[in-house]
N, C-alpha and C. Protein backbone atom coordinates (compact mmCIF):
# COMPACT_ATOMS: atom_id res chain seq x y z
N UNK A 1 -3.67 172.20 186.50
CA UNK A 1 -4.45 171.49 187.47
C UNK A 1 -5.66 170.87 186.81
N UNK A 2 -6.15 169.82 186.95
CA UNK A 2 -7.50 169.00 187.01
C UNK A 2 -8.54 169.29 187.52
N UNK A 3 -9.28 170.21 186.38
CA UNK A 3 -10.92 170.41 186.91
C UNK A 3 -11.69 169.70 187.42
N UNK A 4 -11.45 168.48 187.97
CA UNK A 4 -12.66 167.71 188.77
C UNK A 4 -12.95 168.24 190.03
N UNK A 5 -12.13 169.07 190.59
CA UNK A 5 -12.35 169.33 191.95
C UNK A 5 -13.81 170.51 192.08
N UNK A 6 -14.11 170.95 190.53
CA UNK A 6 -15.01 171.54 190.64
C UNK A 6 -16.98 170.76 190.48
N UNK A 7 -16.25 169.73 190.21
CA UNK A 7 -17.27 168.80 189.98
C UNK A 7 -18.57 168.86 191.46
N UNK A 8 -19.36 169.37 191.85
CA UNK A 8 -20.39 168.81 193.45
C UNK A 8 -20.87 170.33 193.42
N UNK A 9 -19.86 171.51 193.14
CA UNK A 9 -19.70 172.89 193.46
C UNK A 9 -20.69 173.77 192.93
N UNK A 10 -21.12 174.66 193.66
CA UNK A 10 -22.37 175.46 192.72
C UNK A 10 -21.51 176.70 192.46
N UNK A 11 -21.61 177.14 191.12
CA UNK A 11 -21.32 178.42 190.25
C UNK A 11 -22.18 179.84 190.98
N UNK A 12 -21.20 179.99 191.84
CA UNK A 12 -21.82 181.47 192.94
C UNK A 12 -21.66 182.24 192.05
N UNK A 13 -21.17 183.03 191.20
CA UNK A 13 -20.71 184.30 190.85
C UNK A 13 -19.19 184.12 189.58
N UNK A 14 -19.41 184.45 188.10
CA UNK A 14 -18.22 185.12 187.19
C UNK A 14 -18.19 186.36 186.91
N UNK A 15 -16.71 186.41 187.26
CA UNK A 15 -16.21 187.66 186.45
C UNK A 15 -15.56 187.75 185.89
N UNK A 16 -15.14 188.49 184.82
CA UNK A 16 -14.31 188.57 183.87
C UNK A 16 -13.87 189.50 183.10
N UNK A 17 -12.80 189.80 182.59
CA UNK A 17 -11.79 190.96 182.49
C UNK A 17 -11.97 191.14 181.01
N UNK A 18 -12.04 192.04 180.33
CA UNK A 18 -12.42 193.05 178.91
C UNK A 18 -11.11 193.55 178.95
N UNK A 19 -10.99 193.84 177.21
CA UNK A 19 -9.99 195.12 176.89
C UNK A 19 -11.08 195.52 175.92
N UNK A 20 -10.66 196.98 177.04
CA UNK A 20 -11.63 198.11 175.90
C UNK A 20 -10.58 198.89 175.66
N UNK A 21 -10.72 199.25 173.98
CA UNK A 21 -10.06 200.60 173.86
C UNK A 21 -10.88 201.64 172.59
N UNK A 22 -10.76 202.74 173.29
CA UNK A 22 -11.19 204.14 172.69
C UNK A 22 -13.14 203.76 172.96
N UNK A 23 -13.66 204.00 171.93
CA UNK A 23 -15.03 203.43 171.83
C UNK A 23 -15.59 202.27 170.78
N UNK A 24 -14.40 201.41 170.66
CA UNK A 24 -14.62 199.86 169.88
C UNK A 24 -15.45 198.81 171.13
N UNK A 25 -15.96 197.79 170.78
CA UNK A 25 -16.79 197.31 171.21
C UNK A 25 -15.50 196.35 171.79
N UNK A 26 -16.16 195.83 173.31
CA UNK A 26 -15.03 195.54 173.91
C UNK A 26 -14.76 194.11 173.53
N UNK A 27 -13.65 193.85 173.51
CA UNK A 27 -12.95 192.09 172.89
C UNK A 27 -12.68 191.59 174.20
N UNK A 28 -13.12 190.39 173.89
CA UNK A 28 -12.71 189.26 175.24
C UNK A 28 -13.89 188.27 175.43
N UNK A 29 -14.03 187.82 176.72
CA UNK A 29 -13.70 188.03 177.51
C UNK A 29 -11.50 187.60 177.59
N UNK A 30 -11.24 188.36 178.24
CA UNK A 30 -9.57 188.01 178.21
C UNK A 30 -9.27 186.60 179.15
N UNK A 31 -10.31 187.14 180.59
CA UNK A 31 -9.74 186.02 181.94
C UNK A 31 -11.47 186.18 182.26
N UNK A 32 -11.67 184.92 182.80
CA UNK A 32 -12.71 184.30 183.28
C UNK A 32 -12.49 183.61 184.69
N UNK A 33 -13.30 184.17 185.74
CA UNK A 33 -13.01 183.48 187.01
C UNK A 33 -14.42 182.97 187.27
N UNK A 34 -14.38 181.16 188.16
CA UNK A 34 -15.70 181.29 188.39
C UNK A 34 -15.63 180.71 189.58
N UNK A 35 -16.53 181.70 190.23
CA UNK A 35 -16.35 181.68 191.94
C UNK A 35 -17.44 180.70 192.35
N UNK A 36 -17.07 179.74 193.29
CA UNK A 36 -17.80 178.60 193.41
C UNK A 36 -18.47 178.73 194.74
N UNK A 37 -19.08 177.88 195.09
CA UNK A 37 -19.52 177.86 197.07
C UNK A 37 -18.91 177.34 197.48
N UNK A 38 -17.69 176.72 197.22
CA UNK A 38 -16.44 177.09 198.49
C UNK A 38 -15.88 178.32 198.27
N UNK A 39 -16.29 178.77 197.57
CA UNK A 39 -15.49 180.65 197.90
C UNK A 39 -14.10 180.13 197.55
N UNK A 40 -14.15 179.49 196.08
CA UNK A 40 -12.58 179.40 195.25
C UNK A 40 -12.66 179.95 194.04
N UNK A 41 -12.42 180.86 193.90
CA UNK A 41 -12.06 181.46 192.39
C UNK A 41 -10.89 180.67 191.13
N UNK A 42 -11.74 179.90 190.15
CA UNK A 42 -11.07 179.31 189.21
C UNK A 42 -10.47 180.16 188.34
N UNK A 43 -9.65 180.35 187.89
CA UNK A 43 -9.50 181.49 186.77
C UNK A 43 -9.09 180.40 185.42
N UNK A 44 -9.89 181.17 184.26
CA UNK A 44 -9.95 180.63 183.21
C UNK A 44 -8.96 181.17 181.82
N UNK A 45 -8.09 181.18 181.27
CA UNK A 45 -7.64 182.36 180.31
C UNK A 45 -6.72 181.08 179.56
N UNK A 46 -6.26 182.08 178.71
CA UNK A 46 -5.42 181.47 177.43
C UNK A 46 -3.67 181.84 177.79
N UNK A 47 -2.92 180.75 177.99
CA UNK A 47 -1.26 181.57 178.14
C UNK A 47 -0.59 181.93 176.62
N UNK A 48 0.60 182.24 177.17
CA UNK A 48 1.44 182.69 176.11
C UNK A 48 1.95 181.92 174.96
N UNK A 49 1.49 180.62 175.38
CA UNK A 49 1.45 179.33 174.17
C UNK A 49 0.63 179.00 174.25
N UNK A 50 0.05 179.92 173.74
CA UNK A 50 -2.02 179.89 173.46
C UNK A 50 -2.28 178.40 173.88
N UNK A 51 -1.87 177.72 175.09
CA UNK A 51 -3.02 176.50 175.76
C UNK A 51 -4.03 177.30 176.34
N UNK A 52 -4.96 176.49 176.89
CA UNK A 52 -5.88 176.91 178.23
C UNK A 52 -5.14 176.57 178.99
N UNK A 53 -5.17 178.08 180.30
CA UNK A 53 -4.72 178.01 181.33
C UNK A 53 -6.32 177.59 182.49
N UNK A 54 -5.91 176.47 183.44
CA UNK A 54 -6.91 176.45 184.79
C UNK A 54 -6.08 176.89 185.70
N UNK A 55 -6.46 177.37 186.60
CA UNK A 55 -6.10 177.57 188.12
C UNK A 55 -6.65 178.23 188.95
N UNK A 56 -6.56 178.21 190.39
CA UNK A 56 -7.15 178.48 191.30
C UNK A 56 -6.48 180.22 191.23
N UNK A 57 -7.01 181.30 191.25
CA UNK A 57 -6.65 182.73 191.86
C UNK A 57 -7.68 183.55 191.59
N UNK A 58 -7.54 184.85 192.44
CA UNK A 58 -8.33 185.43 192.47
C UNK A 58 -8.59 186.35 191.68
N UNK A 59 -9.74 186.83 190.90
CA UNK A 59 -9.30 188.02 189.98
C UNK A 59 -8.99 189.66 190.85
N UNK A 60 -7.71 189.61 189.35
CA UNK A 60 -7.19 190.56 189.56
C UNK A 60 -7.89 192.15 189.92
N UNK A 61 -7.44 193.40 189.63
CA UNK A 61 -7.61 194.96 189.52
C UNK A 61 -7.61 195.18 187.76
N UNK A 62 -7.99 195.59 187.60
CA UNK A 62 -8.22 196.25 185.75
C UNK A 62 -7.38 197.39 186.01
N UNK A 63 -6.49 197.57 184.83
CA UNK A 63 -5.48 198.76 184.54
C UNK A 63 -5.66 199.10 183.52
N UNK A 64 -5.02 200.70 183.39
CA UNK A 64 -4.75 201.49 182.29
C UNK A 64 -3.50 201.24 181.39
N UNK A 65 -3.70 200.93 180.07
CA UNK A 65 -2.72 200.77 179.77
C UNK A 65 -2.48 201.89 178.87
N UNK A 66 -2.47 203.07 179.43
CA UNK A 66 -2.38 204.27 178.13
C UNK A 66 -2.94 204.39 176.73
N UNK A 67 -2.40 204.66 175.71
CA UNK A 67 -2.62 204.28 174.38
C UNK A 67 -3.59 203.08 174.09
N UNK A 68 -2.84 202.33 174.96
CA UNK A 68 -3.37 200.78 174.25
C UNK A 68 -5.15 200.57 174.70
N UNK A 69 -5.36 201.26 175.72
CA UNK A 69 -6.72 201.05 176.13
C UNK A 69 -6.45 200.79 177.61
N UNK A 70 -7.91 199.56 178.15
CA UNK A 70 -7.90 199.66 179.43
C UNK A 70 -8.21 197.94 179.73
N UNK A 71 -7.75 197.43 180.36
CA UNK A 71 -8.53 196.07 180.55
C UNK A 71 -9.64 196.61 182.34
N UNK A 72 -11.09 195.99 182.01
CA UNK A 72 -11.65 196.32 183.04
C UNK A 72 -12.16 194.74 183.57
N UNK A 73 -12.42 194.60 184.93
CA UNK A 73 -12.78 193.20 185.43
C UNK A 73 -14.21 193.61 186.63
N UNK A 74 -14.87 192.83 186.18
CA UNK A 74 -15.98 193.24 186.75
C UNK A 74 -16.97 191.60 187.08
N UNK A 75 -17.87 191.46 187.65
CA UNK A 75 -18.96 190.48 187.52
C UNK A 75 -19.17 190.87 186.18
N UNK A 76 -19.62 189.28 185.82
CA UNK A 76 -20.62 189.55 184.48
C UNK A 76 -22.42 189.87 184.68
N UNK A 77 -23.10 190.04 183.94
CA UNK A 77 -24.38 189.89 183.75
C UNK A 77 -25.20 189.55 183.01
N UNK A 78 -24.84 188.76 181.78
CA UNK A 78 -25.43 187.65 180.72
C UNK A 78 -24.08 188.07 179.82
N UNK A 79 -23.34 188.44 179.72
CA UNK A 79 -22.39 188.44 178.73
C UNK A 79 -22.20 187.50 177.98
N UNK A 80 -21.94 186.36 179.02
CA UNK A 80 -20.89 184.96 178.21
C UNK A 80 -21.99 183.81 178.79
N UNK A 81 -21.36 182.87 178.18
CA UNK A 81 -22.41 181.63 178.84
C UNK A 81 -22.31 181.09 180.00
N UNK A 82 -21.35 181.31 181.04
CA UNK A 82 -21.85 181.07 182.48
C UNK A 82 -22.48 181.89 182.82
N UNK A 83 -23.41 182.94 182.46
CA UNK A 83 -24.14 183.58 182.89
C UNK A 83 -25.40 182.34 183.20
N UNK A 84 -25.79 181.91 182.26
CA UNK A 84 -27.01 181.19 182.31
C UNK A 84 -27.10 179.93 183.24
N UNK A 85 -25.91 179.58 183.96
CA UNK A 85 -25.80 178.59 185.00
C UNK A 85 -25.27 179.02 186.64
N UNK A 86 -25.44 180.22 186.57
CA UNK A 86 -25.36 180.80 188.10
C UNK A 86 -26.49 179.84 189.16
N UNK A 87 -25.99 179.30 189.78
CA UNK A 87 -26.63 179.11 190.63
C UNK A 87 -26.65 177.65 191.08
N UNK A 88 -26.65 176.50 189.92
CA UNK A 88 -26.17 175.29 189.37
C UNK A 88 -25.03 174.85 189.74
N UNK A 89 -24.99 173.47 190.33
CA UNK A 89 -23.42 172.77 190.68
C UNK A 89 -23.18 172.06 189.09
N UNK A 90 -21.88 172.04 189.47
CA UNK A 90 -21.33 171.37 188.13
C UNK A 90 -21.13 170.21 188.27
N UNK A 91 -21.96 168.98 187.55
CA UNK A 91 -21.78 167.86 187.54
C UNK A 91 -20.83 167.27 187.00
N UNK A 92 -19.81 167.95 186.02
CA UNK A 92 -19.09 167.35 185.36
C UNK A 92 -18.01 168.44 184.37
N UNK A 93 -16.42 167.74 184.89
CA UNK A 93 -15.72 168.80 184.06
C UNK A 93 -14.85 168.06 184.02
N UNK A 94 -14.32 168.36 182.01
CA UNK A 94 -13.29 167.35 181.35
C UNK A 94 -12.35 168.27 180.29
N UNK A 95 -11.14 167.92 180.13
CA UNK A 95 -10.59 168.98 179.68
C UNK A 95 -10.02 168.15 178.48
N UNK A 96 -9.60 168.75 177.44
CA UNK A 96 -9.15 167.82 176.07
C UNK A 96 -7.56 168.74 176.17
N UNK A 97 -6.44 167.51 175.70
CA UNK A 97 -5.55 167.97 175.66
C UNK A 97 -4.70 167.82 173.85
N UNK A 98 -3.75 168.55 173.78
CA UNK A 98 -3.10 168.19 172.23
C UNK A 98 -1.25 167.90 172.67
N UNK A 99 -0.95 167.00 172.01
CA UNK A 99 0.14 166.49 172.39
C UNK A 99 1.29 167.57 172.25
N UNK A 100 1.45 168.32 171.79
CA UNK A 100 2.67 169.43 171.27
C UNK A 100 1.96 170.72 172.14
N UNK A 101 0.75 170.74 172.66
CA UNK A 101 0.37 172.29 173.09
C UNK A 101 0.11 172.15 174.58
N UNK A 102 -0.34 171.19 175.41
CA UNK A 102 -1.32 171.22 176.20
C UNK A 102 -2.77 170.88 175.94
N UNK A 103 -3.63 171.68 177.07
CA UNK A 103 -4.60 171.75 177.31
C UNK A 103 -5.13 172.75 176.47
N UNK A 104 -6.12 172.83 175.18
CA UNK A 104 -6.94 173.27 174.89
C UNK A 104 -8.60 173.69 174.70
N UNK A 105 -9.22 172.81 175.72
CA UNK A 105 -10.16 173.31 175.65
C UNK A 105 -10.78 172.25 177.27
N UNK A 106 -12.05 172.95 177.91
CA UNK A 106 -12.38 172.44 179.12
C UNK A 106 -14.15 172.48 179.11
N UNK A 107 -14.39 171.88 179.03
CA UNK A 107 -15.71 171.69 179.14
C UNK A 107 -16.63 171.62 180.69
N UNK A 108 -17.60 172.30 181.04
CA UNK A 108 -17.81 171.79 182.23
C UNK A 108 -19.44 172.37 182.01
N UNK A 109 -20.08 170.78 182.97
CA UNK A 109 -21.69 170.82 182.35
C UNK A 109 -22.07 170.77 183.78
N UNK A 110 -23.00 171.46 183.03
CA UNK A 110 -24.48 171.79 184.27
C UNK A 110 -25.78 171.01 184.01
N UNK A 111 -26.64 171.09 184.86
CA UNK A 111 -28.05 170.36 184.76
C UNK A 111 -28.89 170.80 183.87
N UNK A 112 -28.49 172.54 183.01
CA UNK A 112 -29.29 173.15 182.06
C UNK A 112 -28.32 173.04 180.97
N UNK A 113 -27.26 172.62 180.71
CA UNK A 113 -26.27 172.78 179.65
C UNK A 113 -24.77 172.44 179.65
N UNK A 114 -24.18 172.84 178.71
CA UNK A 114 -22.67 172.94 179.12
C UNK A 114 -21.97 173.86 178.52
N UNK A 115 -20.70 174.40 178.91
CA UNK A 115 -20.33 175.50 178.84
C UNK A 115 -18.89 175.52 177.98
N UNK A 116 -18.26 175.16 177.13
CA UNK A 116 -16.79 174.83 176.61
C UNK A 116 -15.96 176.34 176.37
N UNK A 117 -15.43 175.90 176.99
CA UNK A 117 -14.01 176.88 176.98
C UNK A 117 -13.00 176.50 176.54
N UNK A 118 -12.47 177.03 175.12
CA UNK A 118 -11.06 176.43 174.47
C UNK A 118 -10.51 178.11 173.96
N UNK A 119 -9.16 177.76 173.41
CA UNK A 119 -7.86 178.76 173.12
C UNK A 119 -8.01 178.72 171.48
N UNK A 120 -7.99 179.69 170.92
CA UNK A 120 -8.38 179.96 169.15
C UNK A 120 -7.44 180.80 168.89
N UNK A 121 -6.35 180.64 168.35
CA UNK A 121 -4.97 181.56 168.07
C UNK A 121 -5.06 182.17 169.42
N UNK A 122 -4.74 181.77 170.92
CA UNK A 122 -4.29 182.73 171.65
C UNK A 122 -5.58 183.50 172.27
N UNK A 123 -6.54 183.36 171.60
CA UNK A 123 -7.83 183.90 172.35
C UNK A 123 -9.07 182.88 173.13
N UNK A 124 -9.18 183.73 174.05
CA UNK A 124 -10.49 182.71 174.76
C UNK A 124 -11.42 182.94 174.10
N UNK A 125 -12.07 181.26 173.35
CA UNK A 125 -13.49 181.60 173.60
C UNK A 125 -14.68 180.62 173.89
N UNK A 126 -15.73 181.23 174.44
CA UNK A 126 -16.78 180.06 175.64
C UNK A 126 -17.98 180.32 174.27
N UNK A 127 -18.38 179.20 174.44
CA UNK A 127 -19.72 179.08 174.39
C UNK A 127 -20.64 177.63 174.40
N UNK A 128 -21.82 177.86 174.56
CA UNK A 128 -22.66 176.98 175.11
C UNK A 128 -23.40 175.94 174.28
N UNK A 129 -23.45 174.68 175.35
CA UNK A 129 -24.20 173.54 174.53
C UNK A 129 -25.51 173.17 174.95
């Protein structure tokens, strides 16, 4: 789907899902949702052919995965860089694509910054401009 629809929308609230395991410092974020003032949860993550995935759903429940650890999903609280634009509509969101993969990376700016989200072997990662 085409991030413009988030374009007018103010950034109510992200959360986003961790794998922790044992007592290593937790890796991720895995999935990124960002809940807007229409009360639509974008979810942000990387698929199985490491593109960026967009779409509208809600975040999930965090499970145990035995051995392997735990993925937990929670609000954030300065973790990642939509922390620093809570509150802010997004004036603008553009996504770059690669001809053999998809969609790799999505950019979407605020009045204090902007925020890029792209896929790095299969992993998400955000950070700010």
């Amino acid at each position: 789907m085409r991030p413009d629809y988030l374009v007018g929308r103010r950034l109510e609230q992200v959360v986003a899902s961790w794998h922790l395991y044992g007592s290593e410092a937790p890796s991720g974020p895995l999935d990124v949702w960002l809940i807007d003032s229409e009360a639509v949860a974008t979810r942000i993550t990387t698929g199985s052919d490491w593109c960026l995935v967009v779409e509208t759903s809600a975040p999930f429940v965090g499970y145990d995965m035995a051995e392997s650890g735990r993925v937990e999903v929670a609000p954030i609280s300065g973790e990642i860089p939509f922390a620093d634009h809570l509150g802010e509509a997004v004036l603008a969101a553009s996504d770059e694509s690669a001809p053999d993969s998809g969609r790799i990376a999505l950019e979407i700016t605020f009045d204090s910054g902007r925020v890029r989200c792209e896929t790095w072997s299969g992993d998400l990662r955000l950070s700010s401009k």
